[in-house]
Structures are given as structure tokens and as C-alpha cells.
PDB file of N, CA and C in Angstrom:
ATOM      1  N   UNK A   1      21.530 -33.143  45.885  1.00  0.00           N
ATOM      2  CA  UNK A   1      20.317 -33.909  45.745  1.00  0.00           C
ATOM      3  C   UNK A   1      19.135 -33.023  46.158  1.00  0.00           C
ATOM      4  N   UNK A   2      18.267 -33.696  45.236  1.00  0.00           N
ATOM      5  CA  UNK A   2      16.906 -32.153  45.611  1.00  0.00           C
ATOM      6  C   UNK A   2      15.633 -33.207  45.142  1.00  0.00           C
ATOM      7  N   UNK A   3      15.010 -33.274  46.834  1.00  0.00           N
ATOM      8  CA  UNK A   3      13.821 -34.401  47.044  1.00  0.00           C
ATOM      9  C   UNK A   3      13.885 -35.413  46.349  1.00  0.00           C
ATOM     10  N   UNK A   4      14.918 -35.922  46.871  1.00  0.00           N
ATOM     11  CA  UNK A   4      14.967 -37.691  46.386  1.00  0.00           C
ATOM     12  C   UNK A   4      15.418 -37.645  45.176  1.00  0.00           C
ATOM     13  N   UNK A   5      15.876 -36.814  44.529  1.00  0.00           N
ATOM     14  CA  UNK A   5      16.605 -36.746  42.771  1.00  0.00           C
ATOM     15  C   UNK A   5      17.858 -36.282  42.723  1.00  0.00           C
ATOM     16  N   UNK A   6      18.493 -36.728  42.257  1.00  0.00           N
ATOM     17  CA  UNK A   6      19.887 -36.224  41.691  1.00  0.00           C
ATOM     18  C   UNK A   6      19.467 -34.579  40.208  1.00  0.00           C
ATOM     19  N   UNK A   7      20.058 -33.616  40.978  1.00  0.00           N
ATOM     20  CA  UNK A   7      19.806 -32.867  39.774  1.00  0.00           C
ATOM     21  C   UNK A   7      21.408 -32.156  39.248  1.00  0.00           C
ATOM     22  N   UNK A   8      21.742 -32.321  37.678  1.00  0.00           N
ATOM     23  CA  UNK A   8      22.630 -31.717  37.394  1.00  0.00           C
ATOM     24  C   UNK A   8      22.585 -30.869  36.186  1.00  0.00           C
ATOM     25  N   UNK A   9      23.673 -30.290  35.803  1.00  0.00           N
ATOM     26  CA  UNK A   9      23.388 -29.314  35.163  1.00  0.00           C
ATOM     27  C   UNK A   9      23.991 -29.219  33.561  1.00  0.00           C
ATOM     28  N   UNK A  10      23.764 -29.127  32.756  1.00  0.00           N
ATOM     29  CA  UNK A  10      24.627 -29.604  31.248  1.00  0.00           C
ATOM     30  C   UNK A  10      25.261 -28.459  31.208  1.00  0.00           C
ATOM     31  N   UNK A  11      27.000 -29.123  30.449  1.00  0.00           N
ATOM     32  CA  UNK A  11      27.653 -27.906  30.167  1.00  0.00           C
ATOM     33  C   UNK A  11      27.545 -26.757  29.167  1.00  0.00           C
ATOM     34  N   UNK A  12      27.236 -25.825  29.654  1.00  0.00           N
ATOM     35  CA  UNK A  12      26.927 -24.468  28.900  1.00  0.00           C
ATOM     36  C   UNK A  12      28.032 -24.024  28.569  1.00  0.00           C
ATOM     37  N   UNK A  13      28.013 -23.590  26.933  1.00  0.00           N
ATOM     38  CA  UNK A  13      28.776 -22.621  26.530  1.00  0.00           C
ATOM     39  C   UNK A  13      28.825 -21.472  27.354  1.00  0.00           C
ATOM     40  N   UNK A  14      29.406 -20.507  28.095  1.00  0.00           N
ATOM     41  CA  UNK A  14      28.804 -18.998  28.393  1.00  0.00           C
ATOM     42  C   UNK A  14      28.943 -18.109  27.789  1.00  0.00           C
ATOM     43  N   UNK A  15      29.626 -18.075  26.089  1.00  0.00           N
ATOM     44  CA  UNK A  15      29.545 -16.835  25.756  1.00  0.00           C
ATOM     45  C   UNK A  15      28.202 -16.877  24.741  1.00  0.00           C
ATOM     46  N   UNK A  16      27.454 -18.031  25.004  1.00  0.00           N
ATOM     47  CA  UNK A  16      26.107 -17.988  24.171  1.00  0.00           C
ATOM     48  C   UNK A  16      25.068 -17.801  24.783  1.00  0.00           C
ATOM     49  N   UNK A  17      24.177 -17.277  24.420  1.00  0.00           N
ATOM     50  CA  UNK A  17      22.856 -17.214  25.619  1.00  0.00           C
ATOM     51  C   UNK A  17      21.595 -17.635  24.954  1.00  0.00           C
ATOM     52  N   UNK A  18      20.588 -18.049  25.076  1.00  0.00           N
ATOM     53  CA  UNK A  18      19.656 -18.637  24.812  1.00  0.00           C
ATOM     54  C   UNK A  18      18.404 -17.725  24.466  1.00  0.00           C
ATOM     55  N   UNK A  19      17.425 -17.724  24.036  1.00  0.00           N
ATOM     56  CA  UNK A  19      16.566 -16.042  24.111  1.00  0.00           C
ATOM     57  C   UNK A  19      15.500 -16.813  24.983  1.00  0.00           C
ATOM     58  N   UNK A  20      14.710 -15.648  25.901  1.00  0.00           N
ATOM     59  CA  UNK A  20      14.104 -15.687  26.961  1.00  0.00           C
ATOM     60  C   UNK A  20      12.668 -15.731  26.387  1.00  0.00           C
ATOM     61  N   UNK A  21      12.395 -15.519  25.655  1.00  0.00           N
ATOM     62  CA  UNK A  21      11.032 -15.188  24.404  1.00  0.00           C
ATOM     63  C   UNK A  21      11.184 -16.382  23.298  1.00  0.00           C
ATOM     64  N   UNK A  22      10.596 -17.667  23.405  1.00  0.00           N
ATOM     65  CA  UNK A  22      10.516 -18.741  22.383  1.00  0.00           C
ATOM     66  C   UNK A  22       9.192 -18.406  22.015  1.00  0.00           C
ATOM     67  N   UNK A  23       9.573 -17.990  20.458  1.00  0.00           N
ATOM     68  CA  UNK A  23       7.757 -17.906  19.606  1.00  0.00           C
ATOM     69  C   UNK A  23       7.507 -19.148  18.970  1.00  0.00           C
ATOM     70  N   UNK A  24       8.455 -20.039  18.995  1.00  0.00           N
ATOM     71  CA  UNK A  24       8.272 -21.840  17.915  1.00  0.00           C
ATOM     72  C   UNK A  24       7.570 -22.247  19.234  1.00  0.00           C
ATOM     73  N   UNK A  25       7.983 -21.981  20.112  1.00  0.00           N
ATOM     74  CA  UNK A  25       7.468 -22.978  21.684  1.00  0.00           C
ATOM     75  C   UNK A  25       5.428 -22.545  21.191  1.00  0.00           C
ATOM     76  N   UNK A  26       5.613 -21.700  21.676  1.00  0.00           N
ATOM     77  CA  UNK A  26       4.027 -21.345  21.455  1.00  0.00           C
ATOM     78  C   UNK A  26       3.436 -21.547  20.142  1.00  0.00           C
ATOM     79  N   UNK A  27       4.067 -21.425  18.771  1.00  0.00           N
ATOM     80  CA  UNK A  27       3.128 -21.650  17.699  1.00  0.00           C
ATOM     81  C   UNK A  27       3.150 -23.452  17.734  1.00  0.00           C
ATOM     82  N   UNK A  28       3.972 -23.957  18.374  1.00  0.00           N
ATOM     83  CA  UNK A  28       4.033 -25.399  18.290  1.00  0.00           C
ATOM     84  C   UNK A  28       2.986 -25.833  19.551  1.00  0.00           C
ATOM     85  N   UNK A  29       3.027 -25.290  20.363  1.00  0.00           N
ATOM     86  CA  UNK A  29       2.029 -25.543  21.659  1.00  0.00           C
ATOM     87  C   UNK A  29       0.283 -25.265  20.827  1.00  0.00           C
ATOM     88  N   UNK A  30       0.377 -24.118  20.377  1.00  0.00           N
ATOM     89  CA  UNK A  30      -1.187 -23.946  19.564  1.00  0.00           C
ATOM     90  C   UNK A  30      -0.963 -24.970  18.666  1.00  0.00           C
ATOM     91  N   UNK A  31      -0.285 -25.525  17.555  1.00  0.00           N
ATOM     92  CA  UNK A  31      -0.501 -26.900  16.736  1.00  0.00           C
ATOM     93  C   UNK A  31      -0.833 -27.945  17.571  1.00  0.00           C
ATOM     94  N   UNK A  32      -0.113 -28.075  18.802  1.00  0.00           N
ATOM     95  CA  UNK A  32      -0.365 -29.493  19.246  1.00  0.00           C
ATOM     96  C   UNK A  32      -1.444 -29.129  20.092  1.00  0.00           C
ATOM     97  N   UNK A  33      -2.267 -28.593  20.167  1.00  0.00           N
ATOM     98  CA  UNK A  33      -3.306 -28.046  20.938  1.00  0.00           C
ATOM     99  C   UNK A  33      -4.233 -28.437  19.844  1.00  0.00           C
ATOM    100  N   UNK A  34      -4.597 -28.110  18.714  1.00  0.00           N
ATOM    101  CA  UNK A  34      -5.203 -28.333  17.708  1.00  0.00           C
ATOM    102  C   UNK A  34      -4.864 -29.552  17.528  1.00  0.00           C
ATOM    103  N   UNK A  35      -4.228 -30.622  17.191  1.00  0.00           N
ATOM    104  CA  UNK A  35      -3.936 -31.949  16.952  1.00  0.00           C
ATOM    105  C   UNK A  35      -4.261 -32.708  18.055  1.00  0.00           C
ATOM    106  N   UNK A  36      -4.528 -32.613  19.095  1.00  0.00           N
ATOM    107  CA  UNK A  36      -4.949 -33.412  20.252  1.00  0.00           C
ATOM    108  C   UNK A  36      -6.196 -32.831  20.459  1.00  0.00           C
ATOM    109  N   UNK A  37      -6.998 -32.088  20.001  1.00  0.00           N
ATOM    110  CA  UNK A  37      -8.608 -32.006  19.795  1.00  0.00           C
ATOM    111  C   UNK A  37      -9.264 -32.353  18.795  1.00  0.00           C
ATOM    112  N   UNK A  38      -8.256 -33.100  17.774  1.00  0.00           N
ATOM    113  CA  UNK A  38      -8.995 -34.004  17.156  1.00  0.00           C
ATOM    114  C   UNK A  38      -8.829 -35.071  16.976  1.00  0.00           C
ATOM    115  N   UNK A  39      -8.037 -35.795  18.194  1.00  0.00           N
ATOM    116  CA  UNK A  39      -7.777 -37.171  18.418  1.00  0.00           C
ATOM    117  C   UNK A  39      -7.829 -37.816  19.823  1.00  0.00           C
ATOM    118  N   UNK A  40      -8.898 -38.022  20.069  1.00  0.00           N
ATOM    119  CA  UNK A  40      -8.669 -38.363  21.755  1.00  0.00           C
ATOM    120  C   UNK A  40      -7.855 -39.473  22.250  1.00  0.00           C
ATOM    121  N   UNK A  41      -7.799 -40.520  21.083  1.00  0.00           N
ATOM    122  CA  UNK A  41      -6.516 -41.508  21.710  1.00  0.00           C
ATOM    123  C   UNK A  41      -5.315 -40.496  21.987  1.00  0.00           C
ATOM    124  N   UNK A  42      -4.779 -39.873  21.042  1.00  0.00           N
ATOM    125  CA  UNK A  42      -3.573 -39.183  20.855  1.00  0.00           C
ATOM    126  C   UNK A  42      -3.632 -38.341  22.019  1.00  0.00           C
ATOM    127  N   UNK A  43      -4.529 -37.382  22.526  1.00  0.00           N
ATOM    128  CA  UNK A  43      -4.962 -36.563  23.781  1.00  0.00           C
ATOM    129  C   UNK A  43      -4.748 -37.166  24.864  1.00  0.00           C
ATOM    130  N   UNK A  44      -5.036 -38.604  25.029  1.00  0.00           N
ATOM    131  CA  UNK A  44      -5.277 -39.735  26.537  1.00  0.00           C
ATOM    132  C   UNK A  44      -3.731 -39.961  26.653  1.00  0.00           C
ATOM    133  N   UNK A  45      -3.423 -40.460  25.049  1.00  0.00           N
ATOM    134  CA  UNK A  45      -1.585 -40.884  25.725  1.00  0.00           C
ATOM    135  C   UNK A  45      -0.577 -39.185  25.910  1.00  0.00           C
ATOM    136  N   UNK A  46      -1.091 -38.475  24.931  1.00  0.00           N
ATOM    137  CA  UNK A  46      -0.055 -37.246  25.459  1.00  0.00           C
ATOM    138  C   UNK A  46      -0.175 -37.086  27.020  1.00  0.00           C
ATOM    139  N   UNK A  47      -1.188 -36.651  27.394  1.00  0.00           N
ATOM    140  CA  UNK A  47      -1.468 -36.154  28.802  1.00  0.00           C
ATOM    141  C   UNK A  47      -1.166 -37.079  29.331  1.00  0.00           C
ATOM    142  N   UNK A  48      -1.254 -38.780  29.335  1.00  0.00           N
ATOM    143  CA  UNK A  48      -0.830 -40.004  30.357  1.00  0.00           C
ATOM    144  C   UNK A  48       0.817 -39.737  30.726  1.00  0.00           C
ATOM    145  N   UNK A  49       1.527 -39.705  29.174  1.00  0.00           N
ATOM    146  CA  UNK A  49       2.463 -39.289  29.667  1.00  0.00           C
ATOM    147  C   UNK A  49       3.532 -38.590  30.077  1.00  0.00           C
ATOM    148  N   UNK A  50       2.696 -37.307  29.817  1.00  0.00           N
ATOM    149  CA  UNK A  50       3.175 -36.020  30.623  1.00  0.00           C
ATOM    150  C   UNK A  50       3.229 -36.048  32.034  1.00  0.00           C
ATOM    151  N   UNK A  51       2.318 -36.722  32.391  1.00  0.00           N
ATOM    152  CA  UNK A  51       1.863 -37.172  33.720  1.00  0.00           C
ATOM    153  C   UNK A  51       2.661 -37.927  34.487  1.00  0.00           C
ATOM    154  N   UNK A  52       3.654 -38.836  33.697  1.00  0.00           N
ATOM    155  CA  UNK A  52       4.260 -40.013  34.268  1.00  0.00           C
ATOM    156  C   UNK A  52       5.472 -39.399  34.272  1.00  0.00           C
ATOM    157  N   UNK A  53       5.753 -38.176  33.066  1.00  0.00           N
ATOM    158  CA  UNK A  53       7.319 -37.327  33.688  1.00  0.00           C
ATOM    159  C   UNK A  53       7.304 -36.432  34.420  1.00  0.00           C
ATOM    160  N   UNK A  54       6.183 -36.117  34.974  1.00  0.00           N
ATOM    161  CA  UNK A  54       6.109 -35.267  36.062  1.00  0.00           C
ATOM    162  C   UNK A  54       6.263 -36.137  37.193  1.00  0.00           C
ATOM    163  N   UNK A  55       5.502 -37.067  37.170  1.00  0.00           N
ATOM    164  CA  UNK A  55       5.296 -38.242  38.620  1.00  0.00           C
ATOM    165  C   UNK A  55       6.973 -38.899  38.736  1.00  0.00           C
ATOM    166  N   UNK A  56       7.627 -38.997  37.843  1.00  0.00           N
ATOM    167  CA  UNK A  56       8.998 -39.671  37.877  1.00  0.00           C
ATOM    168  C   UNK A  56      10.020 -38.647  38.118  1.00  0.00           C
ATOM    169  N   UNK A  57       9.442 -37.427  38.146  1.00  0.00           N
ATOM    170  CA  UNK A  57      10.517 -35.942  38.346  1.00  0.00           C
ATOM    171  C   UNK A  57      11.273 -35.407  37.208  1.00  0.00           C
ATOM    172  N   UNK A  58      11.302 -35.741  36.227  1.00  0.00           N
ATOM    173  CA  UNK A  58      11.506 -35.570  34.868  1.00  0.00           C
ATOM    174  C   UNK A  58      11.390 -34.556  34.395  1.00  0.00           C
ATOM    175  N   UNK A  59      10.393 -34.206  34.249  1.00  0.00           N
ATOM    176  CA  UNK A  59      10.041 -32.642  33.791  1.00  0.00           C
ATOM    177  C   UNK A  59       9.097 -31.694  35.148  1.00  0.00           C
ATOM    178  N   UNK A  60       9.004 -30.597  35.338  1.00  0.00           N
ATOM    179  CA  UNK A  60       8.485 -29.832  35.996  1.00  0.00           C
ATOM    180  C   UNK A  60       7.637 -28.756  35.496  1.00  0.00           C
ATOM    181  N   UNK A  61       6.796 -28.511  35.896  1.00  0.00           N
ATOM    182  CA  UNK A  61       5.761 -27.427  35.229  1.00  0.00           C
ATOM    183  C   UNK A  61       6.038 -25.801  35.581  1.00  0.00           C
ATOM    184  N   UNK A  62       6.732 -25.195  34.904  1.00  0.00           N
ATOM    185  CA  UNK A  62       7.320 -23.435  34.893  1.00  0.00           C
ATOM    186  C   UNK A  62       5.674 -22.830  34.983  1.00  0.00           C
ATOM    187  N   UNK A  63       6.256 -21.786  36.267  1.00  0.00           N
ATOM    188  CA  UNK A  63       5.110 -20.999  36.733  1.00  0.00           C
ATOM    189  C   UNK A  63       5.399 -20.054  35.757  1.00  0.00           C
ATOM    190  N   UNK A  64       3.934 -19.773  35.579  1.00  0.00           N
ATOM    191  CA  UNK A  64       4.032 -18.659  34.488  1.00  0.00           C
ATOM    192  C   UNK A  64       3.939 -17.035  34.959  1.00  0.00           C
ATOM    193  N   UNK A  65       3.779 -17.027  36.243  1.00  0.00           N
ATOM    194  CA  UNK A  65       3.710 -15.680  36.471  1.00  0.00           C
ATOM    195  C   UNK A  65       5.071 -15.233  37.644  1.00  0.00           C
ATOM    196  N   UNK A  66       5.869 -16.795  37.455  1.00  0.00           N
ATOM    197  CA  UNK A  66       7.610 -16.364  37.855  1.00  0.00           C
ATOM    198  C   UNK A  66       8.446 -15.516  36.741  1.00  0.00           C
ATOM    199  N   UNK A  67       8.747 -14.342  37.474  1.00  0.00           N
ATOM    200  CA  UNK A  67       9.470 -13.457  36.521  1.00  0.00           C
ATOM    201  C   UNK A  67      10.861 -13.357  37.213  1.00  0.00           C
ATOM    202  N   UNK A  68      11.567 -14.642  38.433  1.00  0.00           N
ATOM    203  CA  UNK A  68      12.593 -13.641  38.819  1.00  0.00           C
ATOM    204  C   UNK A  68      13.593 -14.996  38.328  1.00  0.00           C
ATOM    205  N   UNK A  69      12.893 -16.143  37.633  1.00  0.00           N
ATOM    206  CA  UNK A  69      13.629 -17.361  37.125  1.00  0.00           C
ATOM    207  C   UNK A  69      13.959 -17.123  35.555  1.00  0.00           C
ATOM    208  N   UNK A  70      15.092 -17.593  34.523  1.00  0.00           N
ATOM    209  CA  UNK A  70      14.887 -17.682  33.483  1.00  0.00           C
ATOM    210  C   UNK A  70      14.307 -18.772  32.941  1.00  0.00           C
ATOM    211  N   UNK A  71      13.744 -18.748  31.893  1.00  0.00           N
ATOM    212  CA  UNK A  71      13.032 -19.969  31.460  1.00  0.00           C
ATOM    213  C   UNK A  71      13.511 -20.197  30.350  1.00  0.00           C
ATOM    214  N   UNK A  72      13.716 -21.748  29.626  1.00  0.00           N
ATOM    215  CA  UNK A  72      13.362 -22.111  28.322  1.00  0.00           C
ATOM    216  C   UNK A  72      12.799 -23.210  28.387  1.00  0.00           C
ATOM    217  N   UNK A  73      12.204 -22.955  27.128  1.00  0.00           N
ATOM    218  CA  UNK A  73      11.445 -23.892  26.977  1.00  0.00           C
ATOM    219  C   UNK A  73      11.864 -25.346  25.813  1.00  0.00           C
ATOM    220  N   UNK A  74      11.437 -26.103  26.242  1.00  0.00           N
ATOM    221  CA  UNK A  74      11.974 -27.044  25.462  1.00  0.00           C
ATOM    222  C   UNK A  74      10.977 -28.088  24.426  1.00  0.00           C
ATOM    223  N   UNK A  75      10.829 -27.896  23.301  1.00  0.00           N
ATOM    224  CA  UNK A  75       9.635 -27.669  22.508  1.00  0.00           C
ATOM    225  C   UNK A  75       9.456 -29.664  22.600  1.00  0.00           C
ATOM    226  N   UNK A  76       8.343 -30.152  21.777  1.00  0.00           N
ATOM    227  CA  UNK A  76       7.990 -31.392  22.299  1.00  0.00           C
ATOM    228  C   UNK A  76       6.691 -31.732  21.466  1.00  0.00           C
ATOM    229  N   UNK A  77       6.616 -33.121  20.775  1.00  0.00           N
ATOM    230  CA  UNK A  77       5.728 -33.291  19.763  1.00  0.00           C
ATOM    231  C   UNK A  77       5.311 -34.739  19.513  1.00  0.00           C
ATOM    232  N   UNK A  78       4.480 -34.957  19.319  1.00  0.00           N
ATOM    233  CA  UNK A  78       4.125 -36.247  19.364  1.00  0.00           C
ATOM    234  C   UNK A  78       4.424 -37.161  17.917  1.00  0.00           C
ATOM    235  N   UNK A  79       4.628 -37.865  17.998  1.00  0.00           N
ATOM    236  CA  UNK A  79       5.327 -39.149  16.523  1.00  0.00           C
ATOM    237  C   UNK A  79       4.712 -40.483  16.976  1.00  0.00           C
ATOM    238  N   UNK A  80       4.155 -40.899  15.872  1.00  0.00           N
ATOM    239  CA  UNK A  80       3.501 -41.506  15.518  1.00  0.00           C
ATOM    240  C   UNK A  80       4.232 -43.064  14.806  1.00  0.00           C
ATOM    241  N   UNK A  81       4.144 -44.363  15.423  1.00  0.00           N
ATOM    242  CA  UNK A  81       5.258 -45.010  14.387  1.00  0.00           C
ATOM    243  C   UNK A  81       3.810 -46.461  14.709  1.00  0.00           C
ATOM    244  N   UNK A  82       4.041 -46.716  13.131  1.00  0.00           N
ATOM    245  CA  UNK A  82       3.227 -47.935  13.089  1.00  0.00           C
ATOM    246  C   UNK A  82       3.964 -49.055  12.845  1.00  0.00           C
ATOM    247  N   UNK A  83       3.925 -50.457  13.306  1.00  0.00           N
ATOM    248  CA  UNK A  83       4.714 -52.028  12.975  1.00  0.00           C
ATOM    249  C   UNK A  83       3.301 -52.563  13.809  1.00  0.00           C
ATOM    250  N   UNK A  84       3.381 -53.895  12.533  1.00  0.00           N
ATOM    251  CA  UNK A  84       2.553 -54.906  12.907  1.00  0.00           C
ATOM    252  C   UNK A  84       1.206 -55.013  13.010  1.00  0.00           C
ATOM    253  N   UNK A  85       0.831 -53.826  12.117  1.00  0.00           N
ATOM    254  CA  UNK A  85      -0.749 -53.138  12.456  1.00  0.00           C
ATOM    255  C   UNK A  85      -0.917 -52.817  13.674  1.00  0.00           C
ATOM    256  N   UNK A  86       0.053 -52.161  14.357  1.00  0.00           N
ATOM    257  CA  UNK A  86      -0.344 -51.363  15.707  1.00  0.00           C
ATOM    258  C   UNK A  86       0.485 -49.918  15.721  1.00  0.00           C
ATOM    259  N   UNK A  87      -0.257 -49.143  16.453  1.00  0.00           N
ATOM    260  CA  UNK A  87       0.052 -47.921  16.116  1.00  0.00           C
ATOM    261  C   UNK A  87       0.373 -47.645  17.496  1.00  0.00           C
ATOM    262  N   UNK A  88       1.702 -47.104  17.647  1.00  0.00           N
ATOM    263  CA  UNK A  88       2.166 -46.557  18.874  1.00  0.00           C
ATOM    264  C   UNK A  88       3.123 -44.991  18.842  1.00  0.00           C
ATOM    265  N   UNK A  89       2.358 -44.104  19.677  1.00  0.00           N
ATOM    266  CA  UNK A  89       2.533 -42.514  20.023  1.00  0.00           C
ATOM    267  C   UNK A  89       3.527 -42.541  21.309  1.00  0.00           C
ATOM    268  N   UNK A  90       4.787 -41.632  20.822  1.00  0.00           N
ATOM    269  CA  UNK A  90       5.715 -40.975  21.977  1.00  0.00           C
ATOM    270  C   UNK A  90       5.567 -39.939  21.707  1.00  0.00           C
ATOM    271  N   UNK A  91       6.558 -39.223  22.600  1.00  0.00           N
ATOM    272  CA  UNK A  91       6.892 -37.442  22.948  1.00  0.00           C
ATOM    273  C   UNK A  91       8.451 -37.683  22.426  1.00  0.00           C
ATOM    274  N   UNK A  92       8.507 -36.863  21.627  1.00  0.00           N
ATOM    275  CA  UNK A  92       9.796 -36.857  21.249  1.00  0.00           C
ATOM    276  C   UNK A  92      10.082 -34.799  21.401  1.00  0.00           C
ATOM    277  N   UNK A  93      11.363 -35.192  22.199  1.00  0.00           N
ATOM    278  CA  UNK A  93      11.779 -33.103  22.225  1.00  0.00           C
ATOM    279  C   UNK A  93      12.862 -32.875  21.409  1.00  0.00           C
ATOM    280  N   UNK A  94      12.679 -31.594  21.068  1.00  0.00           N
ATOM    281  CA  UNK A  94      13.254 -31.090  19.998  1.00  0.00           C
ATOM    282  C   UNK A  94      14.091 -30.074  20.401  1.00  0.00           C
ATOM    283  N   UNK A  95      15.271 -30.401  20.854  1.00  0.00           N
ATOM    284  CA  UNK A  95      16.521 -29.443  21.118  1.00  0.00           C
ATOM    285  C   UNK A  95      17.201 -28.654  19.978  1.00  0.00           C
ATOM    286  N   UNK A  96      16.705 -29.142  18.917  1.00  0.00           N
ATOM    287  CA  UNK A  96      17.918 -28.712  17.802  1.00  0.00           C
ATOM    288  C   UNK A  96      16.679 -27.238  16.988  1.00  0.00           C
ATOM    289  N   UNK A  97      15.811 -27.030  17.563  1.00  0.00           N
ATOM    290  CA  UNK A  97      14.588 -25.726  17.051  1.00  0.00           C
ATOM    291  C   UNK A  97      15.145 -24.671  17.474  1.00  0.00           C
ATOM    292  N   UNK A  98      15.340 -23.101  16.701  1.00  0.00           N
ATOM    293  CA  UNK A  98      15.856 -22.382  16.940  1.00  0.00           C
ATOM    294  C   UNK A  98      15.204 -21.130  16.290  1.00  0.00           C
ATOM    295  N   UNK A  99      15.368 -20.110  17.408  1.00  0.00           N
ATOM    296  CA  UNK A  99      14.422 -18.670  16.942  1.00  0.00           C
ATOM    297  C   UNK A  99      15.290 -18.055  15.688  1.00  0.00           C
ATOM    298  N   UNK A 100      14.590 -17.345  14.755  1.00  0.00           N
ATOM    299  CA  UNK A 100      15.748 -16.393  14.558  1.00  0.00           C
ATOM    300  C   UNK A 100      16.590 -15.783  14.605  1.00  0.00           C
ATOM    301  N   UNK A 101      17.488 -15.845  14.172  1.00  0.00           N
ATOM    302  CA  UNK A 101      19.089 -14.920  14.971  1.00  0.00           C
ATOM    303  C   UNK A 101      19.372 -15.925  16.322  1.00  0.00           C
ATOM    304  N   UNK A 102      19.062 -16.803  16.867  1.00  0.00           N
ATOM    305  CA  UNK A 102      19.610 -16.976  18.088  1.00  0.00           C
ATOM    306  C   UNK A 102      19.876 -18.683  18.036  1.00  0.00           C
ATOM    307  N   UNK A 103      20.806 -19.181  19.295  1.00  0.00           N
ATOM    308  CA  UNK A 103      21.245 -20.292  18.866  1.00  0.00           C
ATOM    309  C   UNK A 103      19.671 -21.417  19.361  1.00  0.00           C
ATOM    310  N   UNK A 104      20.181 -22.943  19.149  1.00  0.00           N
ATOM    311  CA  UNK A 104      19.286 -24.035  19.290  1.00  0.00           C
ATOM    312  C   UNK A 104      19.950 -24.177  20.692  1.00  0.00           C
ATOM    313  N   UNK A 105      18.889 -24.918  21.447  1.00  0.00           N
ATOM    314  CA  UNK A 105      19.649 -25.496  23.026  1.00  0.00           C
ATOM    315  C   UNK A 105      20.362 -26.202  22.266  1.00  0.00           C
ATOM    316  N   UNK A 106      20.797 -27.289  20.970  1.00  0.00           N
ATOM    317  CA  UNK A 106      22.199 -27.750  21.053  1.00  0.00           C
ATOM    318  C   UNK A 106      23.116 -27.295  20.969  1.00  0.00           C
ATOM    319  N   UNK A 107      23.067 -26.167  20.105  1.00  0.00           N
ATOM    320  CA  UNK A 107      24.405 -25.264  20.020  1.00  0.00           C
ATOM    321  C   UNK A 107      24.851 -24.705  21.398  1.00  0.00           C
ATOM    322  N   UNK A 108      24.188 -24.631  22.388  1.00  0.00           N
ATOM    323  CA  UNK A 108      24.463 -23.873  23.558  1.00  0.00           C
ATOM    324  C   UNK A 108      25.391 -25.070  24.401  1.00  0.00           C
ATOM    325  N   UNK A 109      25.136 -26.235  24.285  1.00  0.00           N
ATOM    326  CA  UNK A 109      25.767 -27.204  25.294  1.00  0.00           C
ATOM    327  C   UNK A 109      27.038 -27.539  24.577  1.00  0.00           C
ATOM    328  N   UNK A 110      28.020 -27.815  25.821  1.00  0.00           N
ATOM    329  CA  UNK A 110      29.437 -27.633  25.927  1.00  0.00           C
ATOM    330  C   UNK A 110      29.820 -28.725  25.152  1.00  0.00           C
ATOM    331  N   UNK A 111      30.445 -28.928  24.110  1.00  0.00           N
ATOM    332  CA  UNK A 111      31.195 -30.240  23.232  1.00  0.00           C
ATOM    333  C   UNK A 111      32.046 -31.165  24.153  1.00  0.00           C
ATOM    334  N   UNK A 112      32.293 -32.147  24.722  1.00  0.00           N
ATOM    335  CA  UNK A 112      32.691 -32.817  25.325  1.00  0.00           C
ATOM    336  C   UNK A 112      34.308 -33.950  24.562  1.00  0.00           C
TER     337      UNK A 112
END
């Protein structure tokens, strides 16, 4: 247990490795960077609830000038679903995105 959370760990393949350099993470971070400057509803709920998986322990914010941790990143996009004439925005993540030559975080987790 680590500050009041249960943390565990998904089963990893180990003869696969993940690449340390995600270029979809960043060209998708500059799109959604551009798409939430031209929608401030869409801007208020992304950031609300980024906010609320950080506050619930959910996700954590990777220091960027830690070089002695590995990182991946786990890419993340906003969807849009309308019923009833109301329009409601989640975060939906995208495990199954994959660099060239290298596997998706799903391919990496252990088949059960």
C-alpha cells in the first residue's frame, strides 16, 4: 500500500519491451492542445477531469526532467457522445496505439 492506495502491477510479458520514446504521445498531445483552444467547454471538462484523477490517485503527473525512471506514456483523447440533445465529453485512453516496429501496451500485458 502506498499513501492510502493499493498499487499493483499488470502482468508483463518480459520478453517484450515497450519503447522509451512515444512520438503518437506527443503528436496527439499537440492535436489535443489545438482542439481544446478552440473549445473552452471541451478545455473546462478535460482539465476538470484530469484533475479529479489526479485528486482520486488515478493517474500521476511524470516529471519530466526524471531520467533515472522509465516512462510510458499512455495516450488519451477526448469523445464526444450526444443523446437527448445533450452533449456529453469523456477521456477515453488508448492502449492499443503503437510506434513503429514496436509493440502496443496491449500486446505487452500478460494473457490471463
Amino acid at each position: 500500500m502506498e499513501d492510502q492506495r493499493r498499487v499493483v502491477s499488470l502482468p508483463r510479458q518480459h520478453n517484450i519491451a515497450l519503447p522509451s520514446k512515444n512520438m503518437n504521445a506527443e503528436k496527439r498531445l499537440h492535436n489535443l492542445a489545438r482542439r481544446l483552444e478552440c473549445n473552452d467547454v471541451l478545455k473546462q471538462m478535460y482539465h476538470n477531469q484530469l484533475l479529479n484523477y489526479i485528486a482520486r490517485g488515478q493517474v500521476e503527473a511524470a516529471p519530466a526532467d526524471d531520467l533515472t525512471r522509465i516512462v510510458f506514456h499512455l495516450l488519451h483523447q477526448a469523445v464526444k457522445k450526444e443523446k437527448h440533445g445533450k452533449t456529453k465529453w469523456r477521456i477515453v485512453f488508448d492502449t492499443s496505439s503503437q510506434e513503429d516496429n514496436a509493440p502496443a501496451h496491449n500486446e505487452v500485458l500478460r494473457k490471463c
